[in-house]
N, C-alpha and C. Protein backbone atom coordinates (compact mmCIF):
# COMPACT_ATOMS: atom_id res chain seq x y z
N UNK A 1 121.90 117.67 108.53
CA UNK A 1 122.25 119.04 108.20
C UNK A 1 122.40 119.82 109.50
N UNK A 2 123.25 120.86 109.65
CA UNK A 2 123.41 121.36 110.61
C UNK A 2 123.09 122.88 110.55
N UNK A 3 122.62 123.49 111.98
CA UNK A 3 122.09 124.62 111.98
C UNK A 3 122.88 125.34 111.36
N UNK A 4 122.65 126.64 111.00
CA UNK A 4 123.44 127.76 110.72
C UNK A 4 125.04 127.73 109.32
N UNK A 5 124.34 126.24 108.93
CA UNK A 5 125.27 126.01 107.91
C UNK A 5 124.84 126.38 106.44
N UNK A 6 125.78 126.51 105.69
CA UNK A 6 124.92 126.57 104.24
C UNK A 6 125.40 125.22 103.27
N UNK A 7 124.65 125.00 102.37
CA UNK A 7 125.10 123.63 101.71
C UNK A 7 124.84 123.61 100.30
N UNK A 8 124.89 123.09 99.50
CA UNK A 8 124.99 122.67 97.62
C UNK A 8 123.81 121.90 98.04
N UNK A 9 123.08 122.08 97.43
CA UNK A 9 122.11 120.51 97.68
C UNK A 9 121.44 120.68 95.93
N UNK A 10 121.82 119.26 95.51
CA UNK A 10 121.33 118.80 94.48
C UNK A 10 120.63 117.47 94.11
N UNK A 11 119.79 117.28 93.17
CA UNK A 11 119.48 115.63 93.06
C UNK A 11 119.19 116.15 90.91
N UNK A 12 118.82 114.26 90.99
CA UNK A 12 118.88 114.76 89.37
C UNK A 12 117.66 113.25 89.35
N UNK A 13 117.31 113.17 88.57
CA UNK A 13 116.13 112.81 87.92
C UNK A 13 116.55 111.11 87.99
N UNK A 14 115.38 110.19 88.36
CA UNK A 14 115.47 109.07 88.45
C UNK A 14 115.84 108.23 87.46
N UNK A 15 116.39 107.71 86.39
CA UNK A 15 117.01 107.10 85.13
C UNK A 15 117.06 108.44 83.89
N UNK A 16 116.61 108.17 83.08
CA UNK A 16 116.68 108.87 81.95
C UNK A 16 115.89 110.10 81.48
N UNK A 17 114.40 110.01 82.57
CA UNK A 17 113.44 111.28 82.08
C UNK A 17 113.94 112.48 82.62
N UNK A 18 113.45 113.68 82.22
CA UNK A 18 113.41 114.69 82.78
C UNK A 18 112.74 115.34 83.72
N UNK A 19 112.37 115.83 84.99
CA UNK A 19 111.89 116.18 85.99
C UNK A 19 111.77 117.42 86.00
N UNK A 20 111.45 118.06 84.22
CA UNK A 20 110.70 119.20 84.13
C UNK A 20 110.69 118.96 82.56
N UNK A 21 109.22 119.16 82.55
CA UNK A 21 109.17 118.71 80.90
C UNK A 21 108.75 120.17 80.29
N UNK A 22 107.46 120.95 81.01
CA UNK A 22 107.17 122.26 80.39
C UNK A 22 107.41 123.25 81.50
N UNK A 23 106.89 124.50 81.29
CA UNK A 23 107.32 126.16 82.09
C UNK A 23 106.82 125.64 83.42
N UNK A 24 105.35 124.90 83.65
CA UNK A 24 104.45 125.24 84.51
C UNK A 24 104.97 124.43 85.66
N UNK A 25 105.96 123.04 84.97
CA UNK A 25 106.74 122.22 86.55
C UNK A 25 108.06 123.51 86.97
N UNK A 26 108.51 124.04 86.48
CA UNK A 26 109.68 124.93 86.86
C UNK A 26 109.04 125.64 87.84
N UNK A 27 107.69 126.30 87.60
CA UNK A 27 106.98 127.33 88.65
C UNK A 27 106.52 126.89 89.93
N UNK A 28 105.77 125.66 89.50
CA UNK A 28 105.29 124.60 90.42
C UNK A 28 106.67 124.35 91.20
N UNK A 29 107.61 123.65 90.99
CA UNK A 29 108.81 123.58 91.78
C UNK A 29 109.27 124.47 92.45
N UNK A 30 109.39 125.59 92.23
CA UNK A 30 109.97 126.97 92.89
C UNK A 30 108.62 127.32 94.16
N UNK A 31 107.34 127.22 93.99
CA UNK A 31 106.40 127.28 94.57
C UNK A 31 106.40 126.51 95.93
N UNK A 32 106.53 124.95 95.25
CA UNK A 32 106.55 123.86 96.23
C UNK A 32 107.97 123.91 97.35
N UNK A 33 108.97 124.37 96.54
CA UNK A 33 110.22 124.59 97.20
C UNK A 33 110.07 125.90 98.32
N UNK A 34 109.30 126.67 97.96
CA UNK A 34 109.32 127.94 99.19
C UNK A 34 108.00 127.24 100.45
N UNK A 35 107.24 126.68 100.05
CA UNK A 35 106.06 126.22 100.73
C UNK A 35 107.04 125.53 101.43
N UNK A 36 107.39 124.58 101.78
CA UNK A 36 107.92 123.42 102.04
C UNK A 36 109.59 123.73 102.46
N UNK A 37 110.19 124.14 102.20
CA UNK A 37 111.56 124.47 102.43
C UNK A 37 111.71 126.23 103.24
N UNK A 38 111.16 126.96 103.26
CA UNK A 38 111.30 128.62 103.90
C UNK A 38 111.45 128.67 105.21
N UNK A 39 110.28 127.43 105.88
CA UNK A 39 110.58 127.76 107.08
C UNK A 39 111.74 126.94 107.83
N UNK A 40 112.83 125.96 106.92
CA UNK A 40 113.95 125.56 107.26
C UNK A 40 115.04 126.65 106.86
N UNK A 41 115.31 126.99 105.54
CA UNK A 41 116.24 126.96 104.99
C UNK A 41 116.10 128.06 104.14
N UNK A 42 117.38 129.20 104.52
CA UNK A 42 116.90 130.42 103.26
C UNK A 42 118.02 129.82 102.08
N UNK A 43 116.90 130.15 100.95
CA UNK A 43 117.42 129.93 99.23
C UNK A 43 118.29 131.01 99.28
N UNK A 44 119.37 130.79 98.49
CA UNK A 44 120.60 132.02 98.36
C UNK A 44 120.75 132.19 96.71
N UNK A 45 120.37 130.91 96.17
CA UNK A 45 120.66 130.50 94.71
C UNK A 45 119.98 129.53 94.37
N UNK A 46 119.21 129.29 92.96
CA UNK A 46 119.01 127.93 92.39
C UNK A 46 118.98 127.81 90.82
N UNK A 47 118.98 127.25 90.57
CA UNK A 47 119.23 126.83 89.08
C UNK A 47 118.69 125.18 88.85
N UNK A 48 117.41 125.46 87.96
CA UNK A 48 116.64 124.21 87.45
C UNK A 48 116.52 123.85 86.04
N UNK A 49 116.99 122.47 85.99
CA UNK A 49 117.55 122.39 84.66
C UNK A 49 116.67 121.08 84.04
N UNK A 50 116.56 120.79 83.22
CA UNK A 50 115.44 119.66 82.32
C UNK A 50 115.44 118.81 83.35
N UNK A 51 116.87 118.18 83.54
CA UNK A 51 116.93 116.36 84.42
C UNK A 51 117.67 116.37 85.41
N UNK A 52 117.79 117.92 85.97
CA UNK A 52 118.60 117.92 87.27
C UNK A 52 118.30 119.51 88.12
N UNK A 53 118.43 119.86 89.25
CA UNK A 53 118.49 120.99 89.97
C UNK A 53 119.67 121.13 90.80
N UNK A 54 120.23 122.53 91.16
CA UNK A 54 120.78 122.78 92.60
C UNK A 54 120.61 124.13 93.15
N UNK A 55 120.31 123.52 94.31
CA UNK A 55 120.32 124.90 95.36
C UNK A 55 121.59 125.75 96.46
N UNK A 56 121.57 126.56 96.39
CA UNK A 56 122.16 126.93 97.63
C UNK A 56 121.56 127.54 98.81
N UNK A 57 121.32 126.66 99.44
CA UNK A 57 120.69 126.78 100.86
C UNK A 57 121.58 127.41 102.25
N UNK A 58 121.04 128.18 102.91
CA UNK A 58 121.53 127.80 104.42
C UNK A 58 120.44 127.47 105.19
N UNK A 59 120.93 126.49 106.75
CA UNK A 59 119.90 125.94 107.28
C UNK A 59 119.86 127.30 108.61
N UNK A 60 118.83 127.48 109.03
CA UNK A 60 118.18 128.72 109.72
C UNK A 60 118.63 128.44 111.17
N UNK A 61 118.57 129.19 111.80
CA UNK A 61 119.21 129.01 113.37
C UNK A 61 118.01 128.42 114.46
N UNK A 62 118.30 127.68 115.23
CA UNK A 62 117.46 127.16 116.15
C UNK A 62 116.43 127.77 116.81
N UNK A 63 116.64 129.26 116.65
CA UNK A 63 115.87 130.24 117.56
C UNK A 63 114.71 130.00 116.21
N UNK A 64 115.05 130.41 115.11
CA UNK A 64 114.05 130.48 114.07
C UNK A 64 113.36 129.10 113.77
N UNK A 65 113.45 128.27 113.72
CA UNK A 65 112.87 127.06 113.67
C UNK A 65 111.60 126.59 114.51
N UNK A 66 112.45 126.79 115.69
CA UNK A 66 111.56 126.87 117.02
C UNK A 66 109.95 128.21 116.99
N UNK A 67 110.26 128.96 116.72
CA UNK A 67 109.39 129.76 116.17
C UNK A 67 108.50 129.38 115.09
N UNK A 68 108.93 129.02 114.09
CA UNK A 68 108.09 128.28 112.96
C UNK A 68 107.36 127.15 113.26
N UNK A 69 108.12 126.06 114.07
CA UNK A 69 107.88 124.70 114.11
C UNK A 69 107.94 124.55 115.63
N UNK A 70 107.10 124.74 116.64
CA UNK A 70 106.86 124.67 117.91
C UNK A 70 107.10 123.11 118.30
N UNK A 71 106.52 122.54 117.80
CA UNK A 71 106.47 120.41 118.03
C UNK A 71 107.34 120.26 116.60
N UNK A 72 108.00 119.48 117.60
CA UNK A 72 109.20 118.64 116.66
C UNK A 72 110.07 117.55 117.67
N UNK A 73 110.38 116.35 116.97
CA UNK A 73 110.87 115.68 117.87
C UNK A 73 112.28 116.26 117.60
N UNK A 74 113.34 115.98 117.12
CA UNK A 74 114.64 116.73 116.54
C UNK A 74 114.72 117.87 115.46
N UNK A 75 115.85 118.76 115.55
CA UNK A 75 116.13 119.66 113.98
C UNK A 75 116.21 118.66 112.95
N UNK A 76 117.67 117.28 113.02
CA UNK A 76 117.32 116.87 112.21
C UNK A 76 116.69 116.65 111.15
N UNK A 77 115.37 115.84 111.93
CA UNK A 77 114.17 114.84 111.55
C UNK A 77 113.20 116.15 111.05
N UNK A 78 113.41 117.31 111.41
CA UNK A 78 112.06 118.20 111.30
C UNK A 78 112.53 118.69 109.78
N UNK A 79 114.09 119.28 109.52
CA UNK A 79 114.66 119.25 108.02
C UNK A 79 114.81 118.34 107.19
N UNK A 80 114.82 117.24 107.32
CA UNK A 80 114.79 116.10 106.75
C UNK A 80 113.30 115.85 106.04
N UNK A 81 112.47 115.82 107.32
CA UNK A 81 111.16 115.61 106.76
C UNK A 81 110.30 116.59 106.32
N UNK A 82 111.28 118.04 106.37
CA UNK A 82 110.33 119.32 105.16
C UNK A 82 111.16 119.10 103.75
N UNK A 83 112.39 118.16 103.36
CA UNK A 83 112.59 117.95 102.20
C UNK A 83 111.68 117.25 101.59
N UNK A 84 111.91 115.88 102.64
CA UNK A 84 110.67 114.87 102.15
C UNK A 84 109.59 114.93 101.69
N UNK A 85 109.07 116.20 102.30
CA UNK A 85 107.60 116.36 101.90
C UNK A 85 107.68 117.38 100.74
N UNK A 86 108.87 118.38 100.72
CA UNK A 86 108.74 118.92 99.40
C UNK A 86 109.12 117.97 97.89
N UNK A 87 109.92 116.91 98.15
CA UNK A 87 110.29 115.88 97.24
C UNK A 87 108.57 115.47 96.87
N UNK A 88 108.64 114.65 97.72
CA UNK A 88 107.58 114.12 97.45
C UNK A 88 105.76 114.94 96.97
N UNK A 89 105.60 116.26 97.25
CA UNK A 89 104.54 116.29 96.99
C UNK A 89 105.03 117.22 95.38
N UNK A 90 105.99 117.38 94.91
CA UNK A 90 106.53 117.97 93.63
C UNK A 90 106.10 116.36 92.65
N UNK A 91 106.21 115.27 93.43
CA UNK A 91 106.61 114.01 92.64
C UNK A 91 105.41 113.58 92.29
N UNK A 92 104.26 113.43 93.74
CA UNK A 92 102.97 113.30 93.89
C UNK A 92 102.17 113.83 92.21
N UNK A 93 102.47 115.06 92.70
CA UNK A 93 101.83 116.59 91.45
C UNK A 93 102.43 115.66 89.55
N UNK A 94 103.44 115.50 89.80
CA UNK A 94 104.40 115.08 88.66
C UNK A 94 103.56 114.30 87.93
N UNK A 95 103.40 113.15 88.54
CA UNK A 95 102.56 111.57 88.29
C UNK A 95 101.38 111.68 88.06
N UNK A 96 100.84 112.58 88.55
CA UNK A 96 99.40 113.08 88.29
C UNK A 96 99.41 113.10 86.73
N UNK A 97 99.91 114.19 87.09
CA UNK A 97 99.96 114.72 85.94
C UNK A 97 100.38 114.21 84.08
N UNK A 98 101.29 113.44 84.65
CA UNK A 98 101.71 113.04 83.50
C UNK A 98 101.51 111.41 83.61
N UNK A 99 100.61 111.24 84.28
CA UNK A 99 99.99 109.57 84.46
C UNK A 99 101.41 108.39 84.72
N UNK A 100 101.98 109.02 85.51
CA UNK A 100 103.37 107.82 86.01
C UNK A 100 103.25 107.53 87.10
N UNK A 101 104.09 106.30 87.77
CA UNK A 101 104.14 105.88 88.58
C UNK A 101 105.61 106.04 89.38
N UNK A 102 105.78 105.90 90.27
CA UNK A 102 107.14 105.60 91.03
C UNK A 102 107.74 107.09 91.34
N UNK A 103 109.21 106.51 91.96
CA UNK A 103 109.87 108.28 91.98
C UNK A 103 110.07 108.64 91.03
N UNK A 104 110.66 110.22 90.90
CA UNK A 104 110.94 110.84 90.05
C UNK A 104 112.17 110.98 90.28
N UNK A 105 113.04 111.12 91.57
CA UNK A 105 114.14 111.99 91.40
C UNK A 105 114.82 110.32 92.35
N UNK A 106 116.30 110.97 92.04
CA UNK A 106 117.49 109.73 92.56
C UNK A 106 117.08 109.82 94.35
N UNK A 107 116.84 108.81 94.85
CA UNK A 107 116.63 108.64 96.10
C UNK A 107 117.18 109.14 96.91
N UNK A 108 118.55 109.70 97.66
CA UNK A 108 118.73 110.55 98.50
C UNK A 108 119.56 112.01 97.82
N UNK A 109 119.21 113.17 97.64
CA UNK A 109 119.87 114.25 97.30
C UNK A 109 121.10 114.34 97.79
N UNK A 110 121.65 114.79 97.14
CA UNK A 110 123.36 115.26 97.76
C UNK A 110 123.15 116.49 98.44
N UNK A 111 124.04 116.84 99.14
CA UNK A 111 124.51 117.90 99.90
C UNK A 111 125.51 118.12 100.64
N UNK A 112 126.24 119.23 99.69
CA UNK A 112 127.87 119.50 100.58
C UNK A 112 127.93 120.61 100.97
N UNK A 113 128.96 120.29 102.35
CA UNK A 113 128.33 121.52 103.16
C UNK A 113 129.34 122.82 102.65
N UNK A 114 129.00 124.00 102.91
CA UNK A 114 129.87 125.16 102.39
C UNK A 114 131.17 125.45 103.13
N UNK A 115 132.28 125.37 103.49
CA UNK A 115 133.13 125.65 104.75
C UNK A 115 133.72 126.72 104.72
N UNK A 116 133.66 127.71 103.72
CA UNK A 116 134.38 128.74 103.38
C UNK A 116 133.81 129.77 102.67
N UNK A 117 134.25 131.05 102.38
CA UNK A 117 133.83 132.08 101.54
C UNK A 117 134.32 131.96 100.05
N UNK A 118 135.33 131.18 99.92
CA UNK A 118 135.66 130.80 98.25
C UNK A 118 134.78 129.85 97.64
N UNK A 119 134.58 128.53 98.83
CA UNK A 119 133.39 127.44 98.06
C UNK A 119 132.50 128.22 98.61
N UNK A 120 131.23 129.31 99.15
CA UNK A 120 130.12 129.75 98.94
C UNK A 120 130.86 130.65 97.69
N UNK A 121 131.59 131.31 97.27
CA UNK A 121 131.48 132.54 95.93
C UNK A 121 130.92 131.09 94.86
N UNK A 122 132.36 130.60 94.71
CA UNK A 122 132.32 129.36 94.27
C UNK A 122 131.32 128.05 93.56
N UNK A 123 130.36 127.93 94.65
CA UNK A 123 129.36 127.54 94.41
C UNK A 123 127.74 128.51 93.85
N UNK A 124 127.97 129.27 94.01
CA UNK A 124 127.29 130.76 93.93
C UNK A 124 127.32 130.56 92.23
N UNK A 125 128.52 131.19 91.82
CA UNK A 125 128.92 131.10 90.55
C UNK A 125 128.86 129.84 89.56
N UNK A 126 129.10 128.76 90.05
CA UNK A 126 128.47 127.37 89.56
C UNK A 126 127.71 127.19 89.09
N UNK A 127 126.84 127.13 89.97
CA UNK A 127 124.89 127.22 90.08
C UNK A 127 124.65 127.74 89.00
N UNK A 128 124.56 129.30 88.64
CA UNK A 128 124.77 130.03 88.15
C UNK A 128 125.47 129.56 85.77
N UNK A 129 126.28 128.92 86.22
CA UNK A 129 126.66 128.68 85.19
C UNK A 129 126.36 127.08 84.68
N UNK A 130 125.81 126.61 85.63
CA UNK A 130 125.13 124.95 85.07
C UNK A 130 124.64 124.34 83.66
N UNK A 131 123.83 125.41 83.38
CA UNK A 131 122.89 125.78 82.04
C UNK A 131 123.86 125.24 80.70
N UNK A 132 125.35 126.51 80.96
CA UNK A 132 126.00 126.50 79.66
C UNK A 132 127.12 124.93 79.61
N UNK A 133 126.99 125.02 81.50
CA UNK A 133 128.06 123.55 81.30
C UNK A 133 127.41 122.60 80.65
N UNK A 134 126.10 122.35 80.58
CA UNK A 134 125.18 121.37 80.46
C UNK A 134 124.74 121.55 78.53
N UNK A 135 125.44 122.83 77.92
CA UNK A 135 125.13 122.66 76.36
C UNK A 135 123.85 123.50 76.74
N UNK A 136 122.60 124.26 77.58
CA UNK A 136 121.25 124.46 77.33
C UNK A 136 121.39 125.74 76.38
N UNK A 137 122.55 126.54 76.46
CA UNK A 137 122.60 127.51 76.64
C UNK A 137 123.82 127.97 76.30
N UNK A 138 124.51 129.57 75.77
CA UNK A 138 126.07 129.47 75.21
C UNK A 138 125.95 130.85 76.66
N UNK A 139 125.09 131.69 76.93
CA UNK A 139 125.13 132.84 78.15
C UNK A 139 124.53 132.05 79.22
N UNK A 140 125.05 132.21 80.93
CA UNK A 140 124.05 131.35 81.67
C UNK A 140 122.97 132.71 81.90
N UNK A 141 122.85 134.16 81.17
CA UNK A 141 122.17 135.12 81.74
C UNK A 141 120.68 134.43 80.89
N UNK A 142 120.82 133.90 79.56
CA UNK A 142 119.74 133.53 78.75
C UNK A 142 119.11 131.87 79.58
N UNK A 143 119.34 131.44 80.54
CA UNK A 143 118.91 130.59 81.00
C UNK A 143 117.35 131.09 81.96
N UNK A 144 115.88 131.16 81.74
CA UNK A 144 115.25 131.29 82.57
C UNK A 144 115.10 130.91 83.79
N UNK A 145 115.22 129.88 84.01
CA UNK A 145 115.11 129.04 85.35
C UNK A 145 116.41 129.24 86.54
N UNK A 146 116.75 130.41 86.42
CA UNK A 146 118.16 130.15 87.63
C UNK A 146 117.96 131.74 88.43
N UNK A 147 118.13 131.71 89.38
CA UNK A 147 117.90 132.89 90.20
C UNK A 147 119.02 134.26 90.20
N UNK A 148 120.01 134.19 88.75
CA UNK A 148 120.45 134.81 88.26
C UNK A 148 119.12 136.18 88.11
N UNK A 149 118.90 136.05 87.75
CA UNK A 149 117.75 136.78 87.03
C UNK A 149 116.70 138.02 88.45
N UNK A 150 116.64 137.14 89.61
CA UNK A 150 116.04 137.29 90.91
C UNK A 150 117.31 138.81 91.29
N UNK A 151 118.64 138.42 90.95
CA UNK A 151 119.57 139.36 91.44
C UNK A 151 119.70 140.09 90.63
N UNK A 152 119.56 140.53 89.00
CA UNK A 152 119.32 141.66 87.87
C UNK A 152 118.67 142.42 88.27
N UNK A 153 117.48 142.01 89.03
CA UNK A 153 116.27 142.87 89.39
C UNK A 153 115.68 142.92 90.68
N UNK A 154 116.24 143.45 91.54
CA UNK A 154 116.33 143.51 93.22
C UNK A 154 114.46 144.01 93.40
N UNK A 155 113.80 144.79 92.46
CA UNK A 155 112.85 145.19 92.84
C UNK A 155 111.67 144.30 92.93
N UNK A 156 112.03 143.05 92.04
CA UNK A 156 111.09 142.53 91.81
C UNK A 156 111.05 141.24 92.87
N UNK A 157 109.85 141.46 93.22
CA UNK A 157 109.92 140.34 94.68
C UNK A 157 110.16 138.52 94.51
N UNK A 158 111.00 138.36 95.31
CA UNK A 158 112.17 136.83 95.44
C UNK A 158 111.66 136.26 96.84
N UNK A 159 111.68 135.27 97.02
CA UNK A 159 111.68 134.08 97.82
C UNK A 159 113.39 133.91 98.53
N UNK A 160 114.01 134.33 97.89
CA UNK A 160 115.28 134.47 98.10
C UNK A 160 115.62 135.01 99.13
N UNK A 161 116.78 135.05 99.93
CA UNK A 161 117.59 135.81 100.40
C UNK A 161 118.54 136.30 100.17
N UNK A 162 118.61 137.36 99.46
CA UNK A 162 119.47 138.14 98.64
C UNK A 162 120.41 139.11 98.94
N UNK A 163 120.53 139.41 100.15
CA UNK A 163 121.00 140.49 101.16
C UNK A 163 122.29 139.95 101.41
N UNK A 164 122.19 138.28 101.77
CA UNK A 164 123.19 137.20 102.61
C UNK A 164 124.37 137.11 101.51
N UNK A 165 124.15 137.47 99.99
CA UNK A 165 125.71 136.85 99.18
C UNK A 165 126.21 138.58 99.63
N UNK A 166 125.60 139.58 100.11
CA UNK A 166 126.51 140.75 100.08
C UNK A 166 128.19 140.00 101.33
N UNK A 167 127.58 139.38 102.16
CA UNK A 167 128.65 138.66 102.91
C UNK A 167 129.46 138.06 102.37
N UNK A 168 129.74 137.69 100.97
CA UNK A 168 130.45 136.89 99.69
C UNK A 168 131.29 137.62 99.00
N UNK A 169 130.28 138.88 98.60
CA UNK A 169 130.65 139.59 97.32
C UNK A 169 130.95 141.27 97.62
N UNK A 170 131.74 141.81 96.70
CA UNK A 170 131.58 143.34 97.22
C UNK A 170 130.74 143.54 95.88
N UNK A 171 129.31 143.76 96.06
CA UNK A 171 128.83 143.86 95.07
C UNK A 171 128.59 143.44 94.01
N UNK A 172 127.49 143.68 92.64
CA UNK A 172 127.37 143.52 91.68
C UNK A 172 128.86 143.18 90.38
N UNK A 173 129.18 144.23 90.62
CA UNK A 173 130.51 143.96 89.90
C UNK A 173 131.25 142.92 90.55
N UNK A 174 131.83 142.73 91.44
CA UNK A 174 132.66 141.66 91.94
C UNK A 174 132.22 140.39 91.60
N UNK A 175 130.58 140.31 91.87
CA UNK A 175 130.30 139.01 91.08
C UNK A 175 130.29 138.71 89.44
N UNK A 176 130.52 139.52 88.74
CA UNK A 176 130.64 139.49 87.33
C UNK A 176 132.52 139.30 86.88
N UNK A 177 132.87 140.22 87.72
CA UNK A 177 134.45 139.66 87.58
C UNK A 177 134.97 138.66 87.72
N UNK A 178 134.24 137.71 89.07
CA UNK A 178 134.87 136.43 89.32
C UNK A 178 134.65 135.46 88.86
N UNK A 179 133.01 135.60 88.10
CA UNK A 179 132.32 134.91 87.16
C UNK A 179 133.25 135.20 85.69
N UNK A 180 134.24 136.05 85.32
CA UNK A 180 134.78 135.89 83.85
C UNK A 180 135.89 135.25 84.14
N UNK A 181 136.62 135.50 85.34
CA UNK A 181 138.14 134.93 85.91
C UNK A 181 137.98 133.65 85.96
N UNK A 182 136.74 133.11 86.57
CA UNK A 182 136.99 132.07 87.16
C UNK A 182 136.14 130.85 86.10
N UNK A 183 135.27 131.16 84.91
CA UNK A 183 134.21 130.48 84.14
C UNK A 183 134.69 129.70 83.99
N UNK A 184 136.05 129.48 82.87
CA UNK A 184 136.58 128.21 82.15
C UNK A 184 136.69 126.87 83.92
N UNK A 185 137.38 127.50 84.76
CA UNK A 185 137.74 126.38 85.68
C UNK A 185 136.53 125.98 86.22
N UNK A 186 135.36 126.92 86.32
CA UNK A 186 133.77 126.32 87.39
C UNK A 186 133.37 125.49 85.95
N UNK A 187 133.63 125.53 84.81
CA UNK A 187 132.94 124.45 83.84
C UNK A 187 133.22 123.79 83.89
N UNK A 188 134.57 123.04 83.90
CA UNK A 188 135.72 122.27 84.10
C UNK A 188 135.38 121.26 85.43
N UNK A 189 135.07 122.14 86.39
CA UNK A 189 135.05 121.45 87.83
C UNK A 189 133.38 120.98 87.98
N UNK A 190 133.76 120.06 88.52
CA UNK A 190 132.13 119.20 89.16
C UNK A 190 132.29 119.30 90.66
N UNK A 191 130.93 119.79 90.92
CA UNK A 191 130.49 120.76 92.07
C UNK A 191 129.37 119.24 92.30
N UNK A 192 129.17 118.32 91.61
CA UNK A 192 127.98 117.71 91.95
C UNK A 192 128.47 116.32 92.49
């Protein structure tokens, strides 16, 4: 991953189970994801779904890293291995819990990088609408789990960086317009 980039990053659940069965793994995940992922990578978007997730990340600038993470052998290896450890101690918690063994999620996550302001709206809006592509849901606003909800209500405190889609969007409205223009084709299209 590269500094100062932003990316899709998704994974989906190791064969057939789901990698959120009740409320309390959704919270736990969002928890483990800011512990473990903040001091790489600001969240812009996410959306967590029964047997799959995606985020929209950007990776933080070198000056900031360095600040957080004083010893490190590479950026790389130092982002790499704060996924790892957020994968894994979400998976750790998982197994516990529900008395399993092995991974939980497909062995290496995807991630594509953003190159433009149409694939960040783009992907923005995706995310966003996963829920209804996926049948959970006929509104993606009635979906709990997606950080839709984080941007309804600016007052209420986010993990997010929420400031960064104003660089995307002219506002509230603009994102609701491009979200009705554009719904049928982001359902249509696989972002994953």
């Amino acid at each position: 991953m590269e500094l100062g980039q932003s990316y899709h990053i998704y994974n989906h659940a190791n064969g057939m189970e789901n990698i959120f069965r009740e409320e309390e793994n959704y919270r736990f995940f969002l928890q483990q994801c800011a512990k473990y992922l903040a001091g790489v990578v600001d969240t812009y978007a996410y959306c967590l779904m029964p047997n799959h997730f995606h985020l929209l990340v950007g990776v933080k600038e070198e000056e900031q890293l360095k600040s957080t993470f004083p010893k490190f052998e590479t950026l790389e290896k130092l982002i790499s291995k704060q996924f790892a450890n957020f994968f894994s101690s979400y998976t750790q918690s998982f197994n516990k819990v529900y008395d399993r063994k092995g991974s939980l999620f497909i062995k290496n996550f995807k991630r594509t990088p953003i190159l433009d302001e149409s694939q960040w709206q783009e992907t923005f809006l995706y995310i966003h609408l996963n829920p209804v592509k996926h049948g959970f849901v006929k509104d993606h606003q009635d979906w709990k789990w997606s950080s839709w909800h984080a941007y309804q209500n600016l007052k209420k405190p986010s993990n997010l960086d929420r400031e960064y889609f104003t660089n995307f969007f002219d506002g509230w409205e603009h994102v609701r317009n491009l979200m009705e223009m554009k719904k049928d084709w982001l359902m249509n299209k696989n972002l994953e």
